[in-house]
Every structure is written in C-alpha cells, then in structure tokens.
PDB file of N, CA and C in Angstrom:
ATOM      1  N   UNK A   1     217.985  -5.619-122.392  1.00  0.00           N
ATOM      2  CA  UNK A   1     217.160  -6.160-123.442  1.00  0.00           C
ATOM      3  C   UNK A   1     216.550  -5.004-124.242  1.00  0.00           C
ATOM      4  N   UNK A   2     216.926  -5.014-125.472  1.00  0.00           N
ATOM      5  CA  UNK A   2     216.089  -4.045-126.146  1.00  0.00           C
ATOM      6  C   UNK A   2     214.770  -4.345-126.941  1.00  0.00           C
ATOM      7  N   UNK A   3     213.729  -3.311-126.686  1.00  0.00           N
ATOM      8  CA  UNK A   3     212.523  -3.480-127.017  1.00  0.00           C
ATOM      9  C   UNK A   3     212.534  -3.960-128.889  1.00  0.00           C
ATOM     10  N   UNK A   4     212.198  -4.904-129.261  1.00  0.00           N
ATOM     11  CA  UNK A   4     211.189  -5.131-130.774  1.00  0.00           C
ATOM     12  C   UNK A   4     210.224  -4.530-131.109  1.00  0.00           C
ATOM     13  N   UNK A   5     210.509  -2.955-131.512  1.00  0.00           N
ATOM     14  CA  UNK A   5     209.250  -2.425-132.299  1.00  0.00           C
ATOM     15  C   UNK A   5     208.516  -3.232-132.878  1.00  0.00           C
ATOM     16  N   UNK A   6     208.955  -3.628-133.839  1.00  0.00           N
ATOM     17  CA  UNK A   6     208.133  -4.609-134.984  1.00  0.00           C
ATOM     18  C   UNK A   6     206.926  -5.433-134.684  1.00  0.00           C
ATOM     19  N   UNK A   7     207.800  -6.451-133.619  1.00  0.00           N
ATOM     20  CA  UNK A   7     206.836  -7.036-132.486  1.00  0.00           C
ATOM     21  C   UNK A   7     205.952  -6.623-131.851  1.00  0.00           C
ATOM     22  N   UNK A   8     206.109  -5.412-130.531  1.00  0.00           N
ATOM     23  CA  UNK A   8     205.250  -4.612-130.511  1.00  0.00           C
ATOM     24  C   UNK A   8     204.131  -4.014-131.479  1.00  0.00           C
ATOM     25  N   UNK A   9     204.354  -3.780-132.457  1.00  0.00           N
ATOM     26  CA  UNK A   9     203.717  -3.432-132.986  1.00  0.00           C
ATOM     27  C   UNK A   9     202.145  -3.656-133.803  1.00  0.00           C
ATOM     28  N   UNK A  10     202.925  -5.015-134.278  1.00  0.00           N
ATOM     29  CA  UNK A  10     202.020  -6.408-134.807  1.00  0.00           C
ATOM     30  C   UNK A  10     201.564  -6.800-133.945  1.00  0.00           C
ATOM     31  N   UNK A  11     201.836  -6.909-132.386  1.00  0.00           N
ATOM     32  CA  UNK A  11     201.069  -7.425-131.126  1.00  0.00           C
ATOM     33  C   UNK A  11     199.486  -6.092-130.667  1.00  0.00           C
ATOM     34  N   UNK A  12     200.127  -5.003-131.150  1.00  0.00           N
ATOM     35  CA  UNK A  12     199.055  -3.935-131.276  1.00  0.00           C
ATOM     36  C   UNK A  12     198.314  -4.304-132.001  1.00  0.00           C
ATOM     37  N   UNK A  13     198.285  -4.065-133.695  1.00  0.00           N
ATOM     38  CA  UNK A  13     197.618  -4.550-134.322  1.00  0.00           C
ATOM     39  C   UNK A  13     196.886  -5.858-134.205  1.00  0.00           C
ATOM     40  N   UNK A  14     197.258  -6.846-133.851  1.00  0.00           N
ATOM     41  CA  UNK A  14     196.265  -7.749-133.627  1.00  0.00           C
ATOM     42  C   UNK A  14     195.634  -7.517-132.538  1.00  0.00           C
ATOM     43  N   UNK A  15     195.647  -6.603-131.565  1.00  0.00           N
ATOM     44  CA  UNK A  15     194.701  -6.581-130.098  1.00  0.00           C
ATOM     45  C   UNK A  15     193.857  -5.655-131.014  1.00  0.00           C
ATOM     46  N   UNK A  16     194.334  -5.144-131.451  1.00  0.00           N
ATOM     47  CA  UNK A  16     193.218  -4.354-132.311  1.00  0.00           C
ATOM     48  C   UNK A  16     191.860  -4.377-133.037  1.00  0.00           C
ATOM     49  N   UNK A  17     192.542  -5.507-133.964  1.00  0.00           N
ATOM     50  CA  UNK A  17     191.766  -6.154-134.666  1.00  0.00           C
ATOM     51  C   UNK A  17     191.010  -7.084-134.277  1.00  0.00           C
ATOM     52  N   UNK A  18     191.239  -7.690-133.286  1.00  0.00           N
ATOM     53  CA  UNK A  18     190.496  -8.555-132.062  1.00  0.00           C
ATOM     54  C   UNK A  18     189.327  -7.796-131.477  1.00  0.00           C
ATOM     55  N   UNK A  19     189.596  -6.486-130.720  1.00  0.00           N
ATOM     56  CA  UNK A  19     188.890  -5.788-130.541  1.00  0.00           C
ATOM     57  C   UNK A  19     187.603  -5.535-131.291  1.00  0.00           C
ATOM     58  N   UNK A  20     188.134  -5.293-132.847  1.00  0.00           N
ATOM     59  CA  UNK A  20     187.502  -4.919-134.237  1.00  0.00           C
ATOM     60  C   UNK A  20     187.184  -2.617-134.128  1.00  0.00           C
ATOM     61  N   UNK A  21     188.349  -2.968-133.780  1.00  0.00           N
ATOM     62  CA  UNK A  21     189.009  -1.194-134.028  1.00  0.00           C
ATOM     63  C   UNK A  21     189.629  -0.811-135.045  1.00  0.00           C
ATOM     64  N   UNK A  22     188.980   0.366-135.828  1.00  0.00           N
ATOM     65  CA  UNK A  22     190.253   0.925-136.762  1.00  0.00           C
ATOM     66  C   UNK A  22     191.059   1.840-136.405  1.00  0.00           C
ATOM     67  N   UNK A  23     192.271   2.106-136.902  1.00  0.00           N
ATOM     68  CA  UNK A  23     193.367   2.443-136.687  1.00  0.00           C
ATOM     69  C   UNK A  23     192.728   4.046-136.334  1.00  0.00           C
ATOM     70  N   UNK A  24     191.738   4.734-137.695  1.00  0.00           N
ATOM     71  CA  UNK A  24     191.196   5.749-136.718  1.00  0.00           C
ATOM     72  C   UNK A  24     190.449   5.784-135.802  1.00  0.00           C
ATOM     73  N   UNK A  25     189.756   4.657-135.086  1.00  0.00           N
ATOM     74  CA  UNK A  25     188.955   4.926-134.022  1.00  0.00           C
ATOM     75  C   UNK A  25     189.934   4.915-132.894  1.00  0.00           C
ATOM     76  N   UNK A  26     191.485   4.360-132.731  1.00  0.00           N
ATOM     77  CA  UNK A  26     192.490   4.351-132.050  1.00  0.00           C
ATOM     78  C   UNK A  26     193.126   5.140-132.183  1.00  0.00           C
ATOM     79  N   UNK A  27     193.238   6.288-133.260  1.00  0.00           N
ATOM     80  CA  UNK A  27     193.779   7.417-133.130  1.00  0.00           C
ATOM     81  C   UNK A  27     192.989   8.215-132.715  1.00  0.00           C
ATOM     82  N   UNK A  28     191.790   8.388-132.974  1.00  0.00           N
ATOM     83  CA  UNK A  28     190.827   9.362-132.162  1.00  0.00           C
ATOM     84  C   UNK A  28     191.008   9.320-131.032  1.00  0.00           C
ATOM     85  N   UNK A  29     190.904   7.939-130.506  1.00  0.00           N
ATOM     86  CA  UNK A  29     191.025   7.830-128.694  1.00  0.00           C
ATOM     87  C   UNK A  29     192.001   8.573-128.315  1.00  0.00           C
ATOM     88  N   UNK A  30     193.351   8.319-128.821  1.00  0.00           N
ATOM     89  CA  UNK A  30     194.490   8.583-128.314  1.00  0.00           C
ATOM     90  C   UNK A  30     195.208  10.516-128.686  1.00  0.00           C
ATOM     91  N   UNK A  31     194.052  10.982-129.070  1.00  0.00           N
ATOM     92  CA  UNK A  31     194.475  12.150-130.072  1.00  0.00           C
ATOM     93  C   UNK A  31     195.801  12.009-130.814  1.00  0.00           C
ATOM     94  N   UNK A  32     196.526  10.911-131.941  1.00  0.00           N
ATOM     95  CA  UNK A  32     197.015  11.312-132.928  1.00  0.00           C
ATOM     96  C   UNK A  32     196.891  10.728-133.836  1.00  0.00           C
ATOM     97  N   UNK A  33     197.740  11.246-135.289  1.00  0.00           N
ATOM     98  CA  UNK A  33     197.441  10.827-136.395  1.00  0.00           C
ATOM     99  C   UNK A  33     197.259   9.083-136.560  1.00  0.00           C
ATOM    100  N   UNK A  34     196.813   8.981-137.591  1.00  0.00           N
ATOM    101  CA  UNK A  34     196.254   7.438-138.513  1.00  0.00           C
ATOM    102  C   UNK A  34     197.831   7.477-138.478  1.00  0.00           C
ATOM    103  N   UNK A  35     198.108   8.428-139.485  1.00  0.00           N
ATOM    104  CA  UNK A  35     199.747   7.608-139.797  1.00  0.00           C
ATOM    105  C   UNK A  35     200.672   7.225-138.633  1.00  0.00           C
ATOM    106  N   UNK A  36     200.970   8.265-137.468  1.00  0.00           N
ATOM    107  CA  UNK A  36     201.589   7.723-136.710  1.00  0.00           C
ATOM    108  C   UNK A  36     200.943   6.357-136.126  1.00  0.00           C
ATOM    109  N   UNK A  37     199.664   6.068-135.974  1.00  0.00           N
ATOM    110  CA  UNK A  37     199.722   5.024-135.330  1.00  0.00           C
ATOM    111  C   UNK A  37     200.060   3.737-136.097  1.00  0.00           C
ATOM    112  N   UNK A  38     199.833   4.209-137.511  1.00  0.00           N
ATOM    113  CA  UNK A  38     200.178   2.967-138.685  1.00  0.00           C
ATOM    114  C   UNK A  38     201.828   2.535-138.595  1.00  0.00           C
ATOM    115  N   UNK A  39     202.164   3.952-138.697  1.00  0.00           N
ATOM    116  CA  UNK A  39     204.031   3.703-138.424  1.00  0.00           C
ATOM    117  C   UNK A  39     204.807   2.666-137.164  1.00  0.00           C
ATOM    118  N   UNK A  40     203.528   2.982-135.776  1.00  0.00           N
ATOM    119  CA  UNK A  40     203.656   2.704-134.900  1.00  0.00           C
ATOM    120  C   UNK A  40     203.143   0.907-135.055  1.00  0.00           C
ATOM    121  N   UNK A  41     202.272   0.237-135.557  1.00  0.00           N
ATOM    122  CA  UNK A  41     202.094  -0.885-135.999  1.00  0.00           C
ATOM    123  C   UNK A  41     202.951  -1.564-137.180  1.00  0.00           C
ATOM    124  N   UNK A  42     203.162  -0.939-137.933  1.00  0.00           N
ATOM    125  CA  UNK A  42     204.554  -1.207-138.653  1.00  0.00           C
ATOM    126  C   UNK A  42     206.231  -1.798-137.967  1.00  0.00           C
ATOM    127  N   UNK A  43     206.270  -0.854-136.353  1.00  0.00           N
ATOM    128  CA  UNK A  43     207.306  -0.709-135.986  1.00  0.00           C
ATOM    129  C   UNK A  43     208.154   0.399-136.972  1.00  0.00           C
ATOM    130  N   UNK A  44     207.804   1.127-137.534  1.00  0.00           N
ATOM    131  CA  UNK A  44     208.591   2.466-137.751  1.00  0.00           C
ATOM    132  C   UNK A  44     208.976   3.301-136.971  1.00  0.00           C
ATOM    133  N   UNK A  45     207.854   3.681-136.059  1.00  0.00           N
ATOM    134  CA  UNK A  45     208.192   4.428-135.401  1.00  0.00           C
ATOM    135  C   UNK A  45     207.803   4.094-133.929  1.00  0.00           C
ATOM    136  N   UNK A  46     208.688   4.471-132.982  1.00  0.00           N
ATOM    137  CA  UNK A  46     208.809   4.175-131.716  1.00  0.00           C
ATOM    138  C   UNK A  46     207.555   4.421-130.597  1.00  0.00           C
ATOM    139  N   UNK A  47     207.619   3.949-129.471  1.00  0.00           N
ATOM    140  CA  UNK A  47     206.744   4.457-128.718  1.00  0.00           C
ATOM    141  C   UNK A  47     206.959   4.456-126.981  1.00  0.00           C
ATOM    142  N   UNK A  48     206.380   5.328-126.620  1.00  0.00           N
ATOM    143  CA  UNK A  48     206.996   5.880-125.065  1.00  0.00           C
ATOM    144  C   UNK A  48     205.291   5.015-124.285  1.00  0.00           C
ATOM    145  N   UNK A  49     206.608   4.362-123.061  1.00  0.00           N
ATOM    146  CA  UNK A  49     205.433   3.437-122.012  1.00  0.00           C
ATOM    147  C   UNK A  49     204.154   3.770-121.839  1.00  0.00           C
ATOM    148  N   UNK A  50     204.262   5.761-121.952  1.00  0.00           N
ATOM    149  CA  UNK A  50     202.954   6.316-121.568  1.00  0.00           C
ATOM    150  C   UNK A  50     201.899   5.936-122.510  1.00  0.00           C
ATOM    151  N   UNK A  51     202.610   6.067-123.648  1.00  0.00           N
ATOM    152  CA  UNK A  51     201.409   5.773-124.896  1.00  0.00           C
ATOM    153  C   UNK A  51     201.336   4.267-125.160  1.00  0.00           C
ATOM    154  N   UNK A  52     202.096   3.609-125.005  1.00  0.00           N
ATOM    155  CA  UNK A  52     201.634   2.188-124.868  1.00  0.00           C
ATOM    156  C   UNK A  52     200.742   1.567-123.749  1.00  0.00           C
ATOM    157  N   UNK A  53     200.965   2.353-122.495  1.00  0.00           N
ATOM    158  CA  UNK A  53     199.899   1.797-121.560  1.00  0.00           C
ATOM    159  C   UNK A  53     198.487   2.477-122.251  1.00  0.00           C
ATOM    160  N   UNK A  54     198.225   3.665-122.652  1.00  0.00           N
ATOM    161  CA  UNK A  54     197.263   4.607-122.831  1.00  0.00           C
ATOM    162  C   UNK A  54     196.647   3.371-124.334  1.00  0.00           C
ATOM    163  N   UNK A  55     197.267   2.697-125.029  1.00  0.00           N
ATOM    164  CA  UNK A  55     196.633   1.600-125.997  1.00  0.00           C
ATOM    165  C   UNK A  55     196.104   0.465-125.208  1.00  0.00           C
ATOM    166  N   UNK A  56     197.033   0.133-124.555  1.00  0.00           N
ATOM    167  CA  UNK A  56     196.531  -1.493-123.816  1.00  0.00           C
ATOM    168  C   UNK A  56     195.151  -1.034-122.978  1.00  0.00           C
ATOM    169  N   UNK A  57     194.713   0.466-122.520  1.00  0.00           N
ATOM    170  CA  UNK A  57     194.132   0.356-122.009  1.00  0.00           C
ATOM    171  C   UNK A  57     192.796   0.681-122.592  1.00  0.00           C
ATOM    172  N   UNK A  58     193.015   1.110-123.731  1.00  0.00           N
ATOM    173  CA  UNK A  58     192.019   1.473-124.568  1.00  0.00           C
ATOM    174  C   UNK A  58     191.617  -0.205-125.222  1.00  0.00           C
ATOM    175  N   UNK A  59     192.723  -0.952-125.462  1.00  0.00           N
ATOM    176  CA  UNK A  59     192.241  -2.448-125.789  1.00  0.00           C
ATOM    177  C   UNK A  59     191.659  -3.233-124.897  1.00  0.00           C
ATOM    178  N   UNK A  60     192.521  -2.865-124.095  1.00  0.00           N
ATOM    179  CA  UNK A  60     192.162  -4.009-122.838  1.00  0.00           C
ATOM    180  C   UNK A  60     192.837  -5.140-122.846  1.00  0.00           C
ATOM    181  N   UNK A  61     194.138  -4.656-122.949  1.00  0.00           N
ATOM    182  CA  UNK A  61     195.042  -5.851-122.703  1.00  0.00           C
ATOM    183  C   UNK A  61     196.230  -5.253-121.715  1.00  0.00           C
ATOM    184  N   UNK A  62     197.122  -6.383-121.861  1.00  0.00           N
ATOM    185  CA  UNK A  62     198.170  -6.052-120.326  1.00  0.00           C
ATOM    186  C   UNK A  62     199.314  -5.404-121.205  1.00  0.00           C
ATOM    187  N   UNK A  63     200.169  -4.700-120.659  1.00  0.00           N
ATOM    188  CA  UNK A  63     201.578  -4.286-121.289  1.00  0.00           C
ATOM    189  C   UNK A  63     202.391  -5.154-121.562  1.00  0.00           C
ATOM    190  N   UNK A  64     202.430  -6.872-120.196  1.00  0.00           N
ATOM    191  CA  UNK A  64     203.449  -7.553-120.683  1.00  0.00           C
ATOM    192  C   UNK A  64     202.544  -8.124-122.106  1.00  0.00           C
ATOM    193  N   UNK A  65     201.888  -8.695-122.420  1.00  0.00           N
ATOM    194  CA  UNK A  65     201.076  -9.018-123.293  1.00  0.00           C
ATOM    195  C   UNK A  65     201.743  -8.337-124.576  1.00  0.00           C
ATOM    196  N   UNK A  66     201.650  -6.742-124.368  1.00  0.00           N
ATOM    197  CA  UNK A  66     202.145  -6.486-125.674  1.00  0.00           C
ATOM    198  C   UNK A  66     203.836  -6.576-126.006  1.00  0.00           C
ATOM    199  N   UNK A  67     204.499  -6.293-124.376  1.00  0.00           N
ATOM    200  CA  UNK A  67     205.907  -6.441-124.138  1.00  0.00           C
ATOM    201  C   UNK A  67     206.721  -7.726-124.296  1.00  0.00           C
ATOM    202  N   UNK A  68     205.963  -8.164-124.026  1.00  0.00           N
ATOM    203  CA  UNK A  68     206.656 -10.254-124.237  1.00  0.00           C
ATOM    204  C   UNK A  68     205.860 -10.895-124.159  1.00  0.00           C
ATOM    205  N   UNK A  69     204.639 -10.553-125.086  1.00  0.00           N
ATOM    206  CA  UNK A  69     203.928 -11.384-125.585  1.00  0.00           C
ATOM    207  C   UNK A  69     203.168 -12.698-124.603  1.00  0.00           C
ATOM    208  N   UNK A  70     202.947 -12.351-123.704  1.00  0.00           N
ATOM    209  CA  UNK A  70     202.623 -12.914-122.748  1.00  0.00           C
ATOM    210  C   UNK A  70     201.605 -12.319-121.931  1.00  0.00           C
ATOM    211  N   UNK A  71     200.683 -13.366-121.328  1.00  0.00           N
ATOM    212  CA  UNK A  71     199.354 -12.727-120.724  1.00  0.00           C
ATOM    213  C   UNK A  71     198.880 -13.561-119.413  1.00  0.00           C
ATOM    214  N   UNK A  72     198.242 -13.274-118.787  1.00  0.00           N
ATOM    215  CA  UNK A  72     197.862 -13.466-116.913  1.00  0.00           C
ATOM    216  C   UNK A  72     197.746 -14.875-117.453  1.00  0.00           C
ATOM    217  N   UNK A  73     197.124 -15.177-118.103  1.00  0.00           N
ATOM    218  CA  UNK A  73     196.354 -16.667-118.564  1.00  0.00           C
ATOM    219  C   UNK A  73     197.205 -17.820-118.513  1.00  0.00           C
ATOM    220  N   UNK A  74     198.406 -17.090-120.079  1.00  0.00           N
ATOM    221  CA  UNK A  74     199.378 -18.648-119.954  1.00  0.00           C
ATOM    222  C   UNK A  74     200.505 -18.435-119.061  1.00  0.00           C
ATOM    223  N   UNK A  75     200.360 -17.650-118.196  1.00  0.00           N
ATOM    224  CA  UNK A  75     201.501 -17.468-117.120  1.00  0.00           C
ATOM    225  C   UNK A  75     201.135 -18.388-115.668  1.00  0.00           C
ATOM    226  N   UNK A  76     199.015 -18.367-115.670  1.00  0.00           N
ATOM    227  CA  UNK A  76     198.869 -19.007-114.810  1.00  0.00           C
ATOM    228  C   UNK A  76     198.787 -20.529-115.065  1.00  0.00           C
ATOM    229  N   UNK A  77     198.795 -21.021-116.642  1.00  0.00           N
ATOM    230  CA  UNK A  77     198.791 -22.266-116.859  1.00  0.00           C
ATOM    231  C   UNK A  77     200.178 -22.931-117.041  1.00  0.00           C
ATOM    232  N   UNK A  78     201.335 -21.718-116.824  1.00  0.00           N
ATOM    233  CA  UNK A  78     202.451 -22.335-117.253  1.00  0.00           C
ATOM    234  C   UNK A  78     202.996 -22.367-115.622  1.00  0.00           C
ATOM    235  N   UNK A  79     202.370 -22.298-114.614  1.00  0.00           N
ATOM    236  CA  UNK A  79     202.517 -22.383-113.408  1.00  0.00           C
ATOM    237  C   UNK A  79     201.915 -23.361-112.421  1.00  0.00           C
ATOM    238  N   UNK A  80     200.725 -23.632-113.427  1.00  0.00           N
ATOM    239  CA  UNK A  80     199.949 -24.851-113.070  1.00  0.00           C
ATOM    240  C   UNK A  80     200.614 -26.305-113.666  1.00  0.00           C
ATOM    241  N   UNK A  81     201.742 -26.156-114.816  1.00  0.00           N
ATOM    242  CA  UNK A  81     202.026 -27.128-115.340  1.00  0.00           C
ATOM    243  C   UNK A  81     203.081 -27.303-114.708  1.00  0.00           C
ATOM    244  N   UNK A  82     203.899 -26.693-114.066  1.00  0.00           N
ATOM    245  CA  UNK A  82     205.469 -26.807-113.523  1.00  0.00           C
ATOM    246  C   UNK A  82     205.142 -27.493-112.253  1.00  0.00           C
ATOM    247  N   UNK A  83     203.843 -26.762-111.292  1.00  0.00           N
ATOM    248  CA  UNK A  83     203.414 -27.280-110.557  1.00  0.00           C
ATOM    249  C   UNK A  83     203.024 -28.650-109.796  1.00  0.00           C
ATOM    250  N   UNK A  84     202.278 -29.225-110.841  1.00  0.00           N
ATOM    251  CA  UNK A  84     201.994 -30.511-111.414  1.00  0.00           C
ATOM    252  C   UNK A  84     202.675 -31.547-111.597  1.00  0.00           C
ATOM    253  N   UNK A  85     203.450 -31.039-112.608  1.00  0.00           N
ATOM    254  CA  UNK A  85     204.492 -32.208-112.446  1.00  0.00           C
ATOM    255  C   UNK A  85     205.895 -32.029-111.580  1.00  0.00           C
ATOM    256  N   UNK A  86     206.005 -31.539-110.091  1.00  0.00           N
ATOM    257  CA  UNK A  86     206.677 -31.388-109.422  1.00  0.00           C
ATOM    258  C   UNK A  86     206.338 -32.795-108.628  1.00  0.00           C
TER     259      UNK A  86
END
C-alpha cells in the first residue's frame, strides 16, 4: 500500500488547526522551515515516520489517525457495533 501524501497531509493540517497552531509555531517545535512544513501539508513534499510521529506528538494525535485516518475512538465504536449486533 502506498502512502497518500496529500491525505496525510490535509489530515496534518486539520490536527493543526484543531489544535489552533500555526504552521510556524509547528515549525519552531520541530526545527524546520514554514515552507517545508507547508509543502509537507500540501503533500509536496514527503515525510519520514520519524517526523511524522515527532508532529502527532506535538498535536496529540495517533499516527494511524494521520495514516488511515482513523482513531482509538471510532475503532472502539466500530467494535462495539459489530459486537452488538452479533
């Protein structure tokens, strides 16, 4: 399966903006540029696990969350529903 920058990316940006972070207070954290991280929300430019965990953790969200869009929450309600109607 190959990764969706794009996706990724826009899934950043909105944890972001949720947060209510700007792109430089997330590059400061992370020591690099505004632009790379803009490129990097764009999906221009790529990004290595290290620096994607080093965001989620600065957001406070999970990797699958940003990886497939998916989070502890509707994984435990989509387990409670299969459940259920078993």
């Amino acid at each position: 399966m190959a990764l969706d920058y794009n996706v990724i990316g826009k899934r950043i940006k909105q944890a972001r903006l949720k947060k209510g972070f700007t792109q430089e207070q997330i590059a400061e954290k992370l020591d690099v540029s505004i632009a790379f991280l803009s490129r990097v929300e764009r999906g221009n430019s790529h990004i290595n696990l290290r620096r994607l965990d080093e965001i989620c953790n600065i957001l406070d969200v999970s990797l699958g969350s940003i990886l497939e869009g998916s989070s502890e929450n509707s994984r435990k309600l989509f387990k409670q529903r299969i459940f259920k109607s078993s």
